[in-house]
PDB file of N, CA and C in Angstrom:
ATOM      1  N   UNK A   1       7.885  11.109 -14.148  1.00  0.00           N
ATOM      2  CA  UNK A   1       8.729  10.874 -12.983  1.00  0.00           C
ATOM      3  C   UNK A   1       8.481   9.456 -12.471  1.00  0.00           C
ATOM      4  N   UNK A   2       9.539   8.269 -12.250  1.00  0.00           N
ATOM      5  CA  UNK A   2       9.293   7.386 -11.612  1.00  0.00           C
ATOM      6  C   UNK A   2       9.818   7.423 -10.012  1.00  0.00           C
ATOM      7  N   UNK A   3       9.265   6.990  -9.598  1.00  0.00           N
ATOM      8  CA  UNK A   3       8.816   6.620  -7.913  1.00  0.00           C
ATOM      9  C   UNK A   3       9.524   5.699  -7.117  1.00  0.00           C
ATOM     10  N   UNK A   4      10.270   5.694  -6.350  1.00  0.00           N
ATOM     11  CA  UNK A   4      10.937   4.541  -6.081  1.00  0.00           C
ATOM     12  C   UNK A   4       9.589   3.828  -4.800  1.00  0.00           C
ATOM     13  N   UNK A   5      10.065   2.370  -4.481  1.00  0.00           N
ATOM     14  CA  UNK A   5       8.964   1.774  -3.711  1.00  0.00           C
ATOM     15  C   UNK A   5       9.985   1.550  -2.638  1.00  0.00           C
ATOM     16  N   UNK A   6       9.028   1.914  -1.730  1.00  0.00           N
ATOM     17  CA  UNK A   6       9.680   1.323  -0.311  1.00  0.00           C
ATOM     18  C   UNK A   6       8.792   0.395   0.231  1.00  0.00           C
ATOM     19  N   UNK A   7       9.268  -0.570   1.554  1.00  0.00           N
ATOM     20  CA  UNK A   7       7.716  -1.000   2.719  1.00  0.00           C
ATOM     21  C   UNK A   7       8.601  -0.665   4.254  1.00  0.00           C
ATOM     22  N   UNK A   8       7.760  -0.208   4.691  1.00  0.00           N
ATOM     23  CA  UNK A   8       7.885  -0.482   6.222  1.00  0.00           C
ATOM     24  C   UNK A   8       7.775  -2.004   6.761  1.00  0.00           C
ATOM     25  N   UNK A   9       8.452  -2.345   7.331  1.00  0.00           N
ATOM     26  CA  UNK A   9       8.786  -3.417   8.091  1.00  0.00           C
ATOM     27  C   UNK A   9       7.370  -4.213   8.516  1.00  0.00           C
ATOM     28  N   UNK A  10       6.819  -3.776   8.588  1.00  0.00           N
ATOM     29  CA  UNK A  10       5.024  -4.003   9.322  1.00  0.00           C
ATOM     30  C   UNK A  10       4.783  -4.776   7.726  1.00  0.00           C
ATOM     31  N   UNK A  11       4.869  -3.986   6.345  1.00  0.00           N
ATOM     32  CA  UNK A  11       4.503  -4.745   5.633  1.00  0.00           C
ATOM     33  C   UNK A  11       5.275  -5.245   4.743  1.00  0.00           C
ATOM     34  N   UNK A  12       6.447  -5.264   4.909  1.00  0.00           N
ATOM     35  CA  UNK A  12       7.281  -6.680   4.535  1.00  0.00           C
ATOM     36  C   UNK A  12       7.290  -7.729   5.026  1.00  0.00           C
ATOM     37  N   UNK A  13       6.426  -7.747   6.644  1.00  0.00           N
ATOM     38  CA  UNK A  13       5.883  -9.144   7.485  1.00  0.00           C
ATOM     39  C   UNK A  13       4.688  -9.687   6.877  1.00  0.00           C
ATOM     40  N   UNK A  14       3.888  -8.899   6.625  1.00  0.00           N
ATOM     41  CA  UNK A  14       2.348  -9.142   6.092  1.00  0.00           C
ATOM     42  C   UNK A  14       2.319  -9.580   4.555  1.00  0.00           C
ATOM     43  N   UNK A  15       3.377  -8.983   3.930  1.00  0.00           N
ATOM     44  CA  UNK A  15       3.847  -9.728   2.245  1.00  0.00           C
ATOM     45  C   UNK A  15       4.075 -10.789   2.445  1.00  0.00           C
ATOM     46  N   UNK A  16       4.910 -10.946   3.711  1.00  0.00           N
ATOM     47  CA  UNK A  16       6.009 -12.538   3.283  1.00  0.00           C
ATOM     48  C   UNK A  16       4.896 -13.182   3.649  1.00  0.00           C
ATOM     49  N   UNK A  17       4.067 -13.198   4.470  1.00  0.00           N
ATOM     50  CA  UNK A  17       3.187 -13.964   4.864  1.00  0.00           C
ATOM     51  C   UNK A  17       1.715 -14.152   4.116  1.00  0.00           C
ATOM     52  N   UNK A  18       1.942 -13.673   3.087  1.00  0.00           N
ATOM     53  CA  UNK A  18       0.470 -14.109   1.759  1.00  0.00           C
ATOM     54  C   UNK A  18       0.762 -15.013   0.894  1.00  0.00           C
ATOM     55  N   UNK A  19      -0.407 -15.519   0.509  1.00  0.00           N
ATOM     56  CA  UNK A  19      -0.337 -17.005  -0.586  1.00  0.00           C
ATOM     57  C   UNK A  19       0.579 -16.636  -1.468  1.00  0.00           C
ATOM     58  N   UNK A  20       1.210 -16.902  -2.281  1.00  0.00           N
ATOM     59  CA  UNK A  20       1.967 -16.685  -3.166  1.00  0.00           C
ATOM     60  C   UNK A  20       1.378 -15.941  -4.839  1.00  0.00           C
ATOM     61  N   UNK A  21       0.139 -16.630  -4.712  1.00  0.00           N
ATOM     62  CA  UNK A  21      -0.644 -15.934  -6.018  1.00  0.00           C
ATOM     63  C   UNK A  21      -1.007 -14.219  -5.696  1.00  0.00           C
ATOM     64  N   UNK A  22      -1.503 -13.881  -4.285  1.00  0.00           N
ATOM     65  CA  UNK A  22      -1.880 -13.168  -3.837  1.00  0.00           C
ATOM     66  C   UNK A  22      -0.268 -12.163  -3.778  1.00  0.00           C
ATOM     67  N   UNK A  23       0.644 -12.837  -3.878  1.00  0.00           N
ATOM     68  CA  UNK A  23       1.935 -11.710  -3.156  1.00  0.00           C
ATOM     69  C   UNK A  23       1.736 -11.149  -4.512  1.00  0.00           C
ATOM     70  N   UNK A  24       1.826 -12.167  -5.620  1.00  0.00           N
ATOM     71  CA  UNK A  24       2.168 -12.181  -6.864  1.00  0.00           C
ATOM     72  C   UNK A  24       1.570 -10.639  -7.928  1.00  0.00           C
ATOM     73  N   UNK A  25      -0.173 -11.112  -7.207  1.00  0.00           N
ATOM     74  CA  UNK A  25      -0.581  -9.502  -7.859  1.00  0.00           C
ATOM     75  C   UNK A  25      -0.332  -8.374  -7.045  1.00  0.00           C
ATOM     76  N   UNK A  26      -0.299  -8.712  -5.519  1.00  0.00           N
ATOM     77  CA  UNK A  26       0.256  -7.125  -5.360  1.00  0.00           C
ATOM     78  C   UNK A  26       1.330  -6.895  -5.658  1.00  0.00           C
ATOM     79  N   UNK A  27       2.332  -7.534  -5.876  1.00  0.00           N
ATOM     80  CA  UNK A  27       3.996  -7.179  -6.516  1.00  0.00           C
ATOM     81  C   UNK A  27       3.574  -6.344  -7.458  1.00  0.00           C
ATOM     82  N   UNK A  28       3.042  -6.687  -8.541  1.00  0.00           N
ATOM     83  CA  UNK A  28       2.819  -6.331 -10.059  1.00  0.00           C
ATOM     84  C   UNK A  28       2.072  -4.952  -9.960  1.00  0.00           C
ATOM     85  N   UNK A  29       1.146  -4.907  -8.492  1.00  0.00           N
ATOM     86  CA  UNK A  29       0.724  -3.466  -8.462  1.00  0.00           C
ATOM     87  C   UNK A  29       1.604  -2.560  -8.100  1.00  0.00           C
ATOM     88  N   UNK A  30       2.293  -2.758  -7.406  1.00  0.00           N
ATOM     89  CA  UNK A  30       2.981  -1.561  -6.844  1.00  0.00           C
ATOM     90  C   UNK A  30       4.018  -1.502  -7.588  1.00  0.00           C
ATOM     91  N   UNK A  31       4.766  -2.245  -8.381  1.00  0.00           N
ATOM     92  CA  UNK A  31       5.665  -2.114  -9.321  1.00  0.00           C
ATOM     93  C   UNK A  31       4.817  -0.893 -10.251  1.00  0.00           C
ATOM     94  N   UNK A  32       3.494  -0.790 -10.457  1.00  0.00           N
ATOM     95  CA  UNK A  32       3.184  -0.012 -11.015  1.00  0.00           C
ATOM     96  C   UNK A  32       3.169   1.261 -10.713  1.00  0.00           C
ATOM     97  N   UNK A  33       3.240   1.482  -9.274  1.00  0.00           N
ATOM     98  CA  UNK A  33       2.651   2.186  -8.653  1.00  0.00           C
ATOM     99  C   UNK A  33       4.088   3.285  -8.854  1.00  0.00           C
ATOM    100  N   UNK A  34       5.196   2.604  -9.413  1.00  0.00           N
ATOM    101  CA  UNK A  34       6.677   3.339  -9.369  1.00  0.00           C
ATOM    102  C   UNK A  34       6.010   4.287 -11.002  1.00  0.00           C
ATOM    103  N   UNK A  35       5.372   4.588 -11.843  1.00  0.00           N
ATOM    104  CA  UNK A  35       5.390   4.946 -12.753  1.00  0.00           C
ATOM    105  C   UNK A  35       3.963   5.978 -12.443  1.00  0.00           C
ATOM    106  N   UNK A  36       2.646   5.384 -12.008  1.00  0.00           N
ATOM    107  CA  UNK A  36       1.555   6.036 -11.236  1.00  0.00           C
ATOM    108  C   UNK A  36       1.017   5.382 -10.045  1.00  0.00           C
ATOM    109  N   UNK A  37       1.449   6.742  -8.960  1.00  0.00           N
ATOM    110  CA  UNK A  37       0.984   5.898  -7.768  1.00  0.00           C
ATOM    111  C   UNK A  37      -0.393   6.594  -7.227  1.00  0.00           C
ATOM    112  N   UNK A  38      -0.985   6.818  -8.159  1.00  0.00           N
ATOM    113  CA  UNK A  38      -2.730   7.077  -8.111  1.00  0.00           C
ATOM    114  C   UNK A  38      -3.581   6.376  -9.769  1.00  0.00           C
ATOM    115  N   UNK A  39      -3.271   4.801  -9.611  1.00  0.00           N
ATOM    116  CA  UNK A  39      -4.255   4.355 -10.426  1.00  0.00           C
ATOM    117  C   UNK A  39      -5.969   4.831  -9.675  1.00  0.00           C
ATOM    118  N   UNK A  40      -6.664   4.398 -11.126  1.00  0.00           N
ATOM    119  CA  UNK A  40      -7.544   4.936 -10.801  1.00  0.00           C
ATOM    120  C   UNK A  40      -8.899   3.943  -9.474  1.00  0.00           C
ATOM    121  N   UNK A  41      -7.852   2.744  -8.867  1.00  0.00           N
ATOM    122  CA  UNK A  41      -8.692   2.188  -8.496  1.00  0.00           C
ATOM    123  C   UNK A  41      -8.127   2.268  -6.536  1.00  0.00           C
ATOM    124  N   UNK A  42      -7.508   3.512  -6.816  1.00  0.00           N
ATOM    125  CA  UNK A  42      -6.947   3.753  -5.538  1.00  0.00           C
ATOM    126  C   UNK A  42      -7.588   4.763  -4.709  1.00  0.00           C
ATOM    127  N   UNK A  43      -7.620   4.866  -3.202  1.00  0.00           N
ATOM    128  CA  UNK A  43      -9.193   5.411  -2.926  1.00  0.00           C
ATOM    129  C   UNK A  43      -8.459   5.989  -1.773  1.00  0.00           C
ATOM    130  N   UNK A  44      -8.073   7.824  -1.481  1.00  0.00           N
ATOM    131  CA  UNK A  44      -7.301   8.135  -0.471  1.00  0.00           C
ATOM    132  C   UNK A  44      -8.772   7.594   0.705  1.00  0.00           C
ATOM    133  N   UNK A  45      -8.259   7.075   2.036  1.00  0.00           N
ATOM    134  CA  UNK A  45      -8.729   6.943   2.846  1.00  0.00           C
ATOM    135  C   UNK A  45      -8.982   8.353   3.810  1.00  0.00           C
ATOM    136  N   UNK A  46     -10.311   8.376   3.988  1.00  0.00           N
ATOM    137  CA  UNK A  46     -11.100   9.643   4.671  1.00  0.00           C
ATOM    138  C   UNK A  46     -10.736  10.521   5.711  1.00  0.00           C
ATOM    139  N   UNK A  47     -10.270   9.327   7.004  1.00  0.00           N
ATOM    140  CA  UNK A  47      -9.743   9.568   8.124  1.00  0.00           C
ATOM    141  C   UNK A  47      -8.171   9.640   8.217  1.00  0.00           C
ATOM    142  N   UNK A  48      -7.335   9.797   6.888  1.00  0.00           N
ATOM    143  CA  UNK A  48      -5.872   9.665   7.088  1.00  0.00           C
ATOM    144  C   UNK A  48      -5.663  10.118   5.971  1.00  0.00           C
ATOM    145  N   UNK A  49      -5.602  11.285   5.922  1.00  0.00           N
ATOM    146  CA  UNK A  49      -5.429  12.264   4.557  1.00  0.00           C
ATOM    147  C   UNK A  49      -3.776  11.803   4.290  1.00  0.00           C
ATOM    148  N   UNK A  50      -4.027  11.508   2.975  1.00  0.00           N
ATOM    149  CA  UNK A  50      -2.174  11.492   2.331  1.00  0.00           C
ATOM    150  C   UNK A  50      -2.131   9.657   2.003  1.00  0.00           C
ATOM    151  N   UNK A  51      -3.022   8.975   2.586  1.00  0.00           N
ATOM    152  CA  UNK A  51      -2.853   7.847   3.102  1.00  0.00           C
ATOM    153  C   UNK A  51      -4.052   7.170   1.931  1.00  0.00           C
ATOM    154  N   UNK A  52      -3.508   6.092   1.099  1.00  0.00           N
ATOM    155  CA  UNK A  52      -4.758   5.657  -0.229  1.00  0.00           C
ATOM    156  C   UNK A  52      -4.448   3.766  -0.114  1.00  0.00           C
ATOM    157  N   UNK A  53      -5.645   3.425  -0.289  1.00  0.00           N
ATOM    158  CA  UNK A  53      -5.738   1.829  -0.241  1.00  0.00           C
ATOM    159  C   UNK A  53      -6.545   1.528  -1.816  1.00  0.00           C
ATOM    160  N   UNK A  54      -5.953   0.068  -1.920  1.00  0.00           N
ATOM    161  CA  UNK A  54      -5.946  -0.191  -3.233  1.00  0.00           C
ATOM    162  C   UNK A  54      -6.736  -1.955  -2.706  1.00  0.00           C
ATOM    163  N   UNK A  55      -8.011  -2.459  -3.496  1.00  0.00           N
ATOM    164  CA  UNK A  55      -8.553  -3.427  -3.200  1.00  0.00           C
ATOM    165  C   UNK A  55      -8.018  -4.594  -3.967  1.00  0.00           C
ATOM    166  N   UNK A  56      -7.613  -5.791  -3.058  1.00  0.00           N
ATOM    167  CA  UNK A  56      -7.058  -6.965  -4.114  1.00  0.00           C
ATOM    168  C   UNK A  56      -7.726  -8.048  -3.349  1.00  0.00           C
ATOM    169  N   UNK A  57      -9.000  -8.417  -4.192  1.00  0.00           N
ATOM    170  CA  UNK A  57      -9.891  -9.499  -3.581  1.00  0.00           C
ATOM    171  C   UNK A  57     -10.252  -8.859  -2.150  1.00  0.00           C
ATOM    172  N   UNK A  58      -9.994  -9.885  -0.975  1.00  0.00           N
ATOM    173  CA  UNK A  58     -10.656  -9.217   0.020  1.00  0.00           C
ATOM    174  C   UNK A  58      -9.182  -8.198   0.806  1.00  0.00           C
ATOM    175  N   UNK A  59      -8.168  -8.474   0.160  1.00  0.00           N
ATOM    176  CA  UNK A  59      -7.231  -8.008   0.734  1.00  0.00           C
ATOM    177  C   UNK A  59      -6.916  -6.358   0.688  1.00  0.00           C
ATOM    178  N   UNK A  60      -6.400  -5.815   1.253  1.00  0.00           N
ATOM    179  CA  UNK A  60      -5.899  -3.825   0.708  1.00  0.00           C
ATOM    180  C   UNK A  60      -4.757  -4.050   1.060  1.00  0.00           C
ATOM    181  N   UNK A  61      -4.234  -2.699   0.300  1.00  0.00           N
ATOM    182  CA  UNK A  61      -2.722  -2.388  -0.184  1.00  0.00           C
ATOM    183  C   UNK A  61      -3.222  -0.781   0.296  1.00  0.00           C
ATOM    184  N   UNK A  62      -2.671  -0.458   1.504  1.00  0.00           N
ATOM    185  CA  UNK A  62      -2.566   0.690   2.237  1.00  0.00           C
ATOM    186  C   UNK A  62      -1.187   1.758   1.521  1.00  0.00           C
ATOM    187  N   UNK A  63      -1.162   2.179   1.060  1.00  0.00           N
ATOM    188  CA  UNK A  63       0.353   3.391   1.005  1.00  0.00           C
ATOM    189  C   UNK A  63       0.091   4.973   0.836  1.00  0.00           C
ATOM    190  N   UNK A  64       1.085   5.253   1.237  1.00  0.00           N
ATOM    191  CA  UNK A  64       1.651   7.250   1.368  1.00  0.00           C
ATOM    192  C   UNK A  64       2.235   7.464   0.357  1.00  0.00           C
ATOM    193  N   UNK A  65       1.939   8.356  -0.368  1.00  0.00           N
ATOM    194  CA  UNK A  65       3.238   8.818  -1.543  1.00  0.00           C
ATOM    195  C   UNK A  65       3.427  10.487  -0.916  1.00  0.00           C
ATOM    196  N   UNK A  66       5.243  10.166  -0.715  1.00  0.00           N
ATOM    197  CA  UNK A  66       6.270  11.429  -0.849  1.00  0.00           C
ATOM    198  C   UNK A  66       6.582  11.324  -2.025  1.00  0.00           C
ATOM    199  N   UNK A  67       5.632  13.138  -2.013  1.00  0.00           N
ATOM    200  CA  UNK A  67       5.597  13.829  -3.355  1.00  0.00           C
ATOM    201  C   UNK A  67       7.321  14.331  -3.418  1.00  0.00           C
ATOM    202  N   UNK A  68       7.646  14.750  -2.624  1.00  0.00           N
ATOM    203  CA  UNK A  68       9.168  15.477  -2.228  1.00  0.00           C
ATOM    204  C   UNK A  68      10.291  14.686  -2.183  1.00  0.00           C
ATOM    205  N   UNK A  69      10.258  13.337  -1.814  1.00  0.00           N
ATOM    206  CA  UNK A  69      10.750  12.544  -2.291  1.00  0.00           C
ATOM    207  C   UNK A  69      11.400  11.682  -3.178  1.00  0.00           C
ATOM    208  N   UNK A  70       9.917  11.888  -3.648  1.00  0.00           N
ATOM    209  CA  UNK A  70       9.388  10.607  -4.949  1.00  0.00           C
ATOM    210  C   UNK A  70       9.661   9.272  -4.307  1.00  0.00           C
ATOM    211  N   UNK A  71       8.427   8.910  -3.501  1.00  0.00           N
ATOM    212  CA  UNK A  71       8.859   7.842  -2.921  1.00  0.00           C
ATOM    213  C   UNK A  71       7.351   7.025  -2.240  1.00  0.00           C
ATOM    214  N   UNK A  72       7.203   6.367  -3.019  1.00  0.00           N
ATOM    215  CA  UNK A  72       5.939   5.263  -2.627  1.00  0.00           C
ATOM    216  C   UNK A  72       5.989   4.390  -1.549  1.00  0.00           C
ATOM    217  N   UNK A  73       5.634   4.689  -0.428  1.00  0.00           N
ATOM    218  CA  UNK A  73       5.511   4.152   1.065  1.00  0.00           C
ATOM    219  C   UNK A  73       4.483   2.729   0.824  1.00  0.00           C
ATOM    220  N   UNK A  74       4.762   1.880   0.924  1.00  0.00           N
ATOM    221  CA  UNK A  74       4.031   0.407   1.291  1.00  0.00           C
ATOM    222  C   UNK A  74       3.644   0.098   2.740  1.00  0.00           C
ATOM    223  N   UNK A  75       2.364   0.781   3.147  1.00  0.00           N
ATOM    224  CA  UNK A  75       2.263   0.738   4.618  1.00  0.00           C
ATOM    225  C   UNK A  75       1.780  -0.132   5.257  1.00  0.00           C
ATOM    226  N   UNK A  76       0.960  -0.939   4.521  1.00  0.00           N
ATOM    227  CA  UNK A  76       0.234  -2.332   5.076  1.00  0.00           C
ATOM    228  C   UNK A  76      -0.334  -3.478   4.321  1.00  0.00           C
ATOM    229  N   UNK A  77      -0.327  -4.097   4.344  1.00  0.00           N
ATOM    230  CA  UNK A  77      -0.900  -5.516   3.212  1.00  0.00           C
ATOM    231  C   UNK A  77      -1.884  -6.268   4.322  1.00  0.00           C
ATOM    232  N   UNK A  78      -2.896  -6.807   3.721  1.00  0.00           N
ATOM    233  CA  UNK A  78      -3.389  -7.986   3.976  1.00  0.00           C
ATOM    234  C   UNK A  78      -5.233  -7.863   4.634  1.00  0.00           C
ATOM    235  N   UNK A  79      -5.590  -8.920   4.954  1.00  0.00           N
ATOM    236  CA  UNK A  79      -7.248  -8.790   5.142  1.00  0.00           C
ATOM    237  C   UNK A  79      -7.787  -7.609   5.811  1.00  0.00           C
ATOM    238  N   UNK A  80      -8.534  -7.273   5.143  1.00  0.00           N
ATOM    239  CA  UNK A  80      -9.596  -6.195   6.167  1.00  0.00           C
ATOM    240  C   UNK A  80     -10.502  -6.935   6.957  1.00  0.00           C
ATOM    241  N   UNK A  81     -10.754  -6.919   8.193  1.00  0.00           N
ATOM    242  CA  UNK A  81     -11.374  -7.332   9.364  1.00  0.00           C
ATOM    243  C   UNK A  81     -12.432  -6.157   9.862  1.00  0.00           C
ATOM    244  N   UNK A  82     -11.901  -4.845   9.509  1.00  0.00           N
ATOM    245  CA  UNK A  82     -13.120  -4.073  10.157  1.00  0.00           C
ATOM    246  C   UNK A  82     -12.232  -2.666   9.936  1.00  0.00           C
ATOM    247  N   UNK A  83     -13.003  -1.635  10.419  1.00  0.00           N
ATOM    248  CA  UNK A  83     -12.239  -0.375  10.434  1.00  0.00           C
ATOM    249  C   UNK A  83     -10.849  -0.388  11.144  1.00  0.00           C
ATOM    250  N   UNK A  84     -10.648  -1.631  12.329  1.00  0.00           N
ATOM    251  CA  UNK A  84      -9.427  -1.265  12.694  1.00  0.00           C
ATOM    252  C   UNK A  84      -8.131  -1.489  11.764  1.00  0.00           C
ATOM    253  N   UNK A  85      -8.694  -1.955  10.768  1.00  0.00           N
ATOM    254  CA  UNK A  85      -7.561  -2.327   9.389  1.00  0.00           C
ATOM    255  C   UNK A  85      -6.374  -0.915   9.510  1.00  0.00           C
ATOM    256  N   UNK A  86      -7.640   0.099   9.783  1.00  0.00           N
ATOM    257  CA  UNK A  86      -7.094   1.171   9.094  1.00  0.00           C
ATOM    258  C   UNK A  86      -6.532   2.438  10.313  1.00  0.00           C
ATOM    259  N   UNK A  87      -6.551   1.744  11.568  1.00  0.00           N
ATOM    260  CA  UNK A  87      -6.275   2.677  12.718  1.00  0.00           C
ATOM    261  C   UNK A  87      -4.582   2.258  12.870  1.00  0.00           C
ATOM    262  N   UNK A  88      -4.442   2.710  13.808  1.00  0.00           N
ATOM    263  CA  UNK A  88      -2.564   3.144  14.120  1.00  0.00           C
ATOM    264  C   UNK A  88      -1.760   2.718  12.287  1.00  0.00           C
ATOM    265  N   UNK A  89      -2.432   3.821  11.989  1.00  0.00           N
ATOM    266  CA  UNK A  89      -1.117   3.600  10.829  1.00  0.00           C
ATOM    267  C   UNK A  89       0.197   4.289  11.190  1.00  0.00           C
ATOM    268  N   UNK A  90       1.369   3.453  10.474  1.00  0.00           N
ATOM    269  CA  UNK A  90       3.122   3.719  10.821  1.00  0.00           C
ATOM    270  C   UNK A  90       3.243   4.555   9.808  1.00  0.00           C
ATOM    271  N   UNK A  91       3.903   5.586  10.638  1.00  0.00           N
ATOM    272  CA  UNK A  91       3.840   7.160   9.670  1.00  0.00           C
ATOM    273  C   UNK A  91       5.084   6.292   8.297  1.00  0.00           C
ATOM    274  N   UNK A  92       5.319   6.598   7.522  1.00  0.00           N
ATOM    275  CA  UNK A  92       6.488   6.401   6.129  1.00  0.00           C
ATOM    276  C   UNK A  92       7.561   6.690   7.098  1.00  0.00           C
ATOM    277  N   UNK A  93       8.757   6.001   6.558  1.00  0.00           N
ATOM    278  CA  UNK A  93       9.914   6.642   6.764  1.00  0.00           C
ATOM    279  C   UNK A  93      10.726   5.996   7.801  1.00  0.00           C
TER     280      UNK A  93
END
């Protein structure tokens, strides 16, 4: 089954706004992510069940996958600063 990709608005701001090398490999990930969106270097986050981040240098790639859907949520891009990386996440959709 392939996956279609979406982003929420939050991180189509935080894409446009990365180096270009940096947009470059997360493009290429989540393009993957339309074929498996649980590589194996993807880590559901503890406190937000449903909710998995993916490490690129110091940066994460936050997303939701609708199973019911089929639909790969892009929920956040860009530096981790601390646990609040990972507080008020924007539900999909």
């Amino acid at each position: 089954m392939r996956y279609r990709i979406r982003f929420t608005a939050e991180a189509q701001r935080e894409g446009n706004r990365l180096p270009g090398h940096v947009r470059q490999r997360i493009l290429r990930l989540v393009e993957g992510q339309a074929a498996d969106p649980y590589p194996t270097e993807a880590v559901e986050l503890r406190d937000c069940p449903g909710f998995h981040r993916i490490r690129v240098d110091r940066r994460r790639l936050v997303y939701f996958v609708d199973e019911d859907a089929g639909i790969v949520w892009i929920i956040r891009t860009g530096l981790k600063h601390g646990p609040e990386f990972y507080q008020d996440l924007p539900s999909p959709g």
